[in-house]
N, C-alpha and C. Protein backbone atom coordinates (compact mmCIF):
# COMPACT_ATOMS: atom_id res chain seq x y z
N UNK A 1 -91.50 -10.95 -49.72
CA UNK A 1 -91.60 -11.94 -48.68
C UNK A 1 -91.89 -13.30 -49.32
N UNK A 2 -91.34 -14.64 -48.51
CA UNK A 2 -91.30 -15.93 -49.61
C UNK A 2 -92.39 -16.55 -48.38
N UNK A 3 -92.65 -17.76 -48.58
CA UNK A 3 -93.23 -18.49 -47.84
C UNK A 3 -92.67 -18.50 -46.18
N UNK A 4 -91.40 -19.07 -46.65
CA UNK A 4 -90.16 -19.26 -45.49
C UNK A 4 -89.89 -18.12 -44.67
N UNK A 5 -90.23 -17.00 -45.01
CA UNK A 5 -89.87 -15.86 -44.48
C UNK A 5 -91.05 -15.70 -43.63
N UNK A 6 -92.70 -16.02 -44.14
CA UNK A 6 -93.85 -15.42 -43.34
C UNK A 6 -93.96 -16.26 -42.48
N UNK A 7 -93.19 -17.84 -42.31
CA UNK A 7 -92.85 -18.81 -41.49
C UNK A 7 -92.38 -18.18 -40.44
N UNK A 8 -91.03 -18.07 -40.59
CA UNK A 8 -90.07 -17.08 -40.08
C UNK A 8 -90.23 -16.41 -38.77
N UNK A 9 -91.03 -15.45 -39.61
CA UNK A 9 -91.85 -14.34 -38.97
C UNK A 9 -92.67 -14.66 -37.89
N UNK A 10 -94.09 -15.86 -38.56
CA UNK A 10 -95.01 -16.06 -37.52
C UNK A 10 -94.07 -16.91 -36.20
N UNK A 11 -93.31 -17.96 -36.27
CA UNK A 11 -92.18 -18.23 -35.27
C UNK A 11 -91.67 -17.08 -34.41
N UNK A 12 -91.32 -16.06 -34.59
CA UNK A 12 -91.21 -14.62 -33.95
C UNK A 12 -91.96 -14.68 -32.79
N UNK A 13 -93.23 -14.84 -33.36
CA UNK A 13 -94.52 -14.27 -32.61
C UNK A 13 -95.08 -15.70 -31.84
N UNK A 14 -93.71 -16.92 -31.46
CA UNK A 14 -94.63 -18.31 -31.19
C UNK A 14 -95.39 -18.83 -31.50
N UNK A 15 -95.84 -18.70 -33.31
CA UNK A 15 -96.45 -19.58 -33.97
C UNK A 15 -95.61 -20.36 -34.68
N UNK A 16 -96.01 -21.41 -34.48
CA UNK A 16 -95.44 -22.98 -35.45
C UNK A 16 -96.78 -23.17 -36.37
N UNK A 17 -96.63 -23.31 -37.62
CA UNK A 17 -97.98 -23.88 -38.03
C UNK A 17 -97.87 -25.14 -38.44
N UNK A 18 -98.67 -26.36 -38.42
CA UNK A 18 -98.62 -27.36 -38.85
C UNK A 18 -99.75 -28.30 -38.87
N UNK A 19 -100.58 -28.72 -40.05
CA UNK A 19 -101.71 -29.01 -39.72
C UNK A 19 -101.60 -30.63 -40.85
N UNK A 20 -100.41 -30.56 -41.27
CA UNK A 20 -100.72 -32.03 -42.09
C UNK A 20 -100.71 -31.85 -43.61
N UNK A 21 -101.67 -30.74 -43.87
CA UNK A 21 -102.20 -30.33 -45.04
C UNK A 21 -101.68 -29.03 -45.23
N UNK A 22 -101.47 -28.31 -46.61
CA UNK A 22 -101.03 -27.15 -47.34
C UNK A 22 -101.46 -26.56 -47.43
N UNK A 23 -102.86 -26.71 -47.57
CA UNK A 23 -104.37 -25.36 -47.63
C UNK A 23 -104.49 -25.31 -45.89
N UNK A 24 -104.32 -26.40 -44.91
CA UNK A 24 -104.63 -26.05 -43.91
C UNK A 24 -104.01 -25.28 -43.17
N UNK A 25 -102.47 -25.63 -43.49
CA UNK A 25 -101.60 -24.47 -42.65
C UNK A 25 -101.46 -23.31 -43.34
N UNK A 26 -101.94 -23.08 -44.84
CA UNK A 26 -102.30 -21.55 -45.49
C UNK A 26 -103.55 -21.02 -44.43
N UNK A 27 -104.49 -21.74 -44.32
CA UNK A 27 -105.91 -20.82 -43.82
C UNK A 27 -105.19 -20.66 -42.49
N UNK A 28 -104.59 -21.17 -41.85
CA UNK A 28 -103.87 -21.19 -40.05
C UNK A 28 -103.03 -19.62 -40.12
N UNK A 29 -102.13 -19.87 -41.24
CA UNK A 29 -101.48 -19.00 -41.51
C UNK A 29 -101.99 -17.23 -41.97
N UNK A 30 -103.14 -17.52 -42.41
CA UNK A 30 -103.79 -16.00 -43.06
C UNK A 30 -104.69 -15.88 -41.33
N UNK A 31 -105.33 -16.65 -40.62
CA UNK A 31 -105.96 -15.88 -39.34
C UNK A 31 -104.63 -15.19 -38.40
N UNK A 32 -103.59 -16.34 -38.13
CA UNK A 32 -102.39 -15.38 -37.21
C UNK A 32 -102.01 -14.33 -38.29
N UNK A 33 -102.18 -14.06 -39.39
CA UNK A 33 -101.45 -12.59 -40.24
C UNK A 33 -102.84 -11.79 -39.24
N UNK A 34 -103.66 -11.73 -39.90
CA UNK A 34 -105.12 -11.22 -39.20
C UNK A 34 -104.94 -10.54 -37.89
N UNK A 35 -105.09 -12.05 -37.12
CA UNK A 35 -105.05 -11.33 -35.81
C UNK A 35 -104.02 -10.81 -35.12
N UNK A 36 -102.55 -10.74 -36.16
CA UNK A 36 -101.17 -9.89 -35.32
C UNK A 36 -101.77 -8.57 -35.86
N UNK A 37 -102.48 -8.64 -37.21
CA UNK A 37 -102.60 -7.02 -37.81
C UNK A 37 -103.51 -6.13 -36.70
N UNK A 38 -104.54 -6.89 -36.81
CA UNK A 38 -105.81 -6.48 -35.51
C UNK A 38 -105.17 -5.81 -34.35
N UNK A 39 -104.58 -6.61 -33.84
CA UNK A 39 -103.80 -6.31 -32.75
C UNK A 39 -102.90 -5.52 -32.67
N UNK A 40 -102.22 -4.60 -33.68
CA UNK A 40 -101.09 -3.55 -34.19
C UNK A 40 -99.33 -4.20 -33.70
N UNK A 41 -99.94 -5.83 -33.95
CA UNK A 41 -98.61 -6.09 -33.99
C UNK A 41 -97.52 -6.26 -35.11
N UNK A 42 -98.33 -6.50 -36.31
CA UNK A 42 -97.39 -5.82 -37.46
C UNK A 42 -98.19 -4.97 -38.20
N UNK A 43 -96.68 -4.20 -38.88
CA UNK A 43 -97.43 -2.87 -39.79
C UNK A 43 -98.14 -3.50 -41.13
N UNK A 44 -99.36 -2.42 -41.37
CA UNK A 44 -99.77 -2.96 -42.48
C UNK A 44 -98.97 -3.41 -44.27
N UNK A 45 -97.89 -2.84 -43.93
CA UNK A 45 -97.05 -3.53 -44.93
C UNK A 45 -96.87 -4.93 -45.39
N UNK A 46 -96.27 -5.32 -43.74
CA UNK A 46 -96.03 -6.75 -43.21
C UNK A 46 -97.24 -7.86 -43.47
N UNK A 47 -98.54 -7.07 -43.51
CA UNK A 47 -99.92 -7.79 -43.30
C UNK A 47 -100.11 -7.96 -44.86
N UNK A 48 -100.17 -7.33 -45.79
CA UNK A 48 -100.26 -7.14 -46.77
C UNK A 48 -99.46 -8.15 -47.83
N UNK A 49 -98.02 -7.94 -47.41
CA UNK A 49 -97.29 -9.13 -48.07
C UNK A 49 -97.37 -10.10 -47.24
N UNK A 50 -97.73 -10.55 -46.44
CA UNK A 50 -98.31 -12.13 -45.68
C UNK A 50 -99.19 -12.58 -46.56
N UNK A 51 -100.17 -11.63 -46.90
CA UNK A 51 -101.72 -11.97 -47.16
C UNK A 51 -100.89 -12.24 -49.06
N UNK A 52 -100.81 -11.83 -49.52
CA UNK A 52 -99.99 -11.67 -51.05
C UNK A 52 -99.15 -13.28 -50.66
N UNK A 53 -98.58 -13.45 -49.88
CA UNK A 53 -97.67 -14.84 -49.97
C UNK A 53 -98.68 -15.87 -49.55
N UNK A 54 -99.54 -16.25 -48.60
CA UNK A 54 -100.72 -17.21 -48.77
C UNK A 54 -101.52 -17.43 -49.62
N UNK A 55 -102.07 -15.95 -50.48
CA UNK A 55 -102.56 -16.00 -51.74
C UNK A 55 -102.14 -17.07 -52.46
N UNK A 56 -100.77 -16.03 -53.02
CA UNK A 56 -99.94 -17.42 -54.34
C UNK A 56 -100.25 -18.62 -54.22
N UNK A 57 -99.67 -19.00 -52.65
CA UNK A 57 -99.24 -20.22 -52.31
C UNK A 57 -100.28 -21.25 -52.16
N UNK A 58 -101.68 -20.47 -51.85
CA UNK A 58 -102.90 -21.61 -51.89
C UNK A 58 -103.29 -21.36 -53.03
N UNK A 59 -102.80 -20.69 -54.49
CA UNK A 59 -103.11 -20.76 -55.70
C UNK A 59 -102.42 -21.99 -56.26
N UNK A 60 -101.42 -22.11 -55.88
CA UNK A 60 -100.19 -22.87 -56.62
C UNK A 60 -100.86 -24.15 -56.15
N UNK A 61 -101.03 -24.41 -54.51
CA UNK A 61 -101.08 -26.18 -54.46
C UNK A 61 -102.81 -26.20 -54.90
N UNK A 62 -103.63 -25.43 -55.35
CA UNK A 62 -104.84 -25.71 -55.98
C UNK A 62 -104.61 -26.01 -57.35
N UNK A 63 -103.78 -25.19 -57.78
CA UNK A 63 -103.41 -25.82 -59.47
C UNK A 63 -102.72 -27.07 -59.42
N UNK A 64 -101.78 -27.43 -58.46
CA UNK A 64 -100.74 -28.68 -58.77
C UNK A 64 -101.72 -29.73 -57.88
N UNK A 65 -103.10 -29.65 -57.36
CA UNK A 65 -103.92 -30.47 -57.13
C UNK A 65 -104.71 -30.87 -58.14
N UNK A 66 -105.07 -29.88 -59.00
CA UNK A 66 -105.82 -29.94 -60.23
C UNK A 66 -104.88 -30.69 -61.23
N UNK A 67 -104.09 -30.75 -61.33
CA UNK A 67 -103.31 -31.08 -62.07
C UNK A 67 -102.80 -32.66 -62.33
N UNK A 68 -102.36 -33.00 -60.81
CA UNK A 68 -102.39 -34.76 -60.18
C UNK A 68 -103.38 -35.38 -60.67
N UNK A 69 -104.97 -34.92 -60.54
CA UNK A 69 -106.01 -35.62 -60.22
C UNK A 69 -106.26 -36.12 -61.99
């Protein structure tokens, strides 16, 4: 699963995320994985590689923040 895809996905379910910021729409993004899992609206597969693609992705813009500064 890529970024674009867990996008994708949460759009499915009538989420748009958009908060301005990259860490913000990651943390937006890991509670709707959460609360579709909670809710048995996706399988734990699905939850799993969500949670694995926000990981990376708030790894990556923490390093290429570290990095600018």
């Amino acid at each position: 699963m890529t970024f674009y895809d867990l996008q994708q996905m949460l759009k499915k379910f009538g989420t748009i995320i958009y908060t301005g910021t990259r860490i913000g729409d990651l943390d937006l993004m890991e509670e709707e994985l959460k609360e579709l899992y909670r809710l048995g609206i996706i399988d734990p597969d699905v939850y799993r590689d969500g949670l694995l693609v926000v990981k990376n992705e708030r790894q990556a813009e923490i390093s290429k923040n570290n990095v600018q500064k």
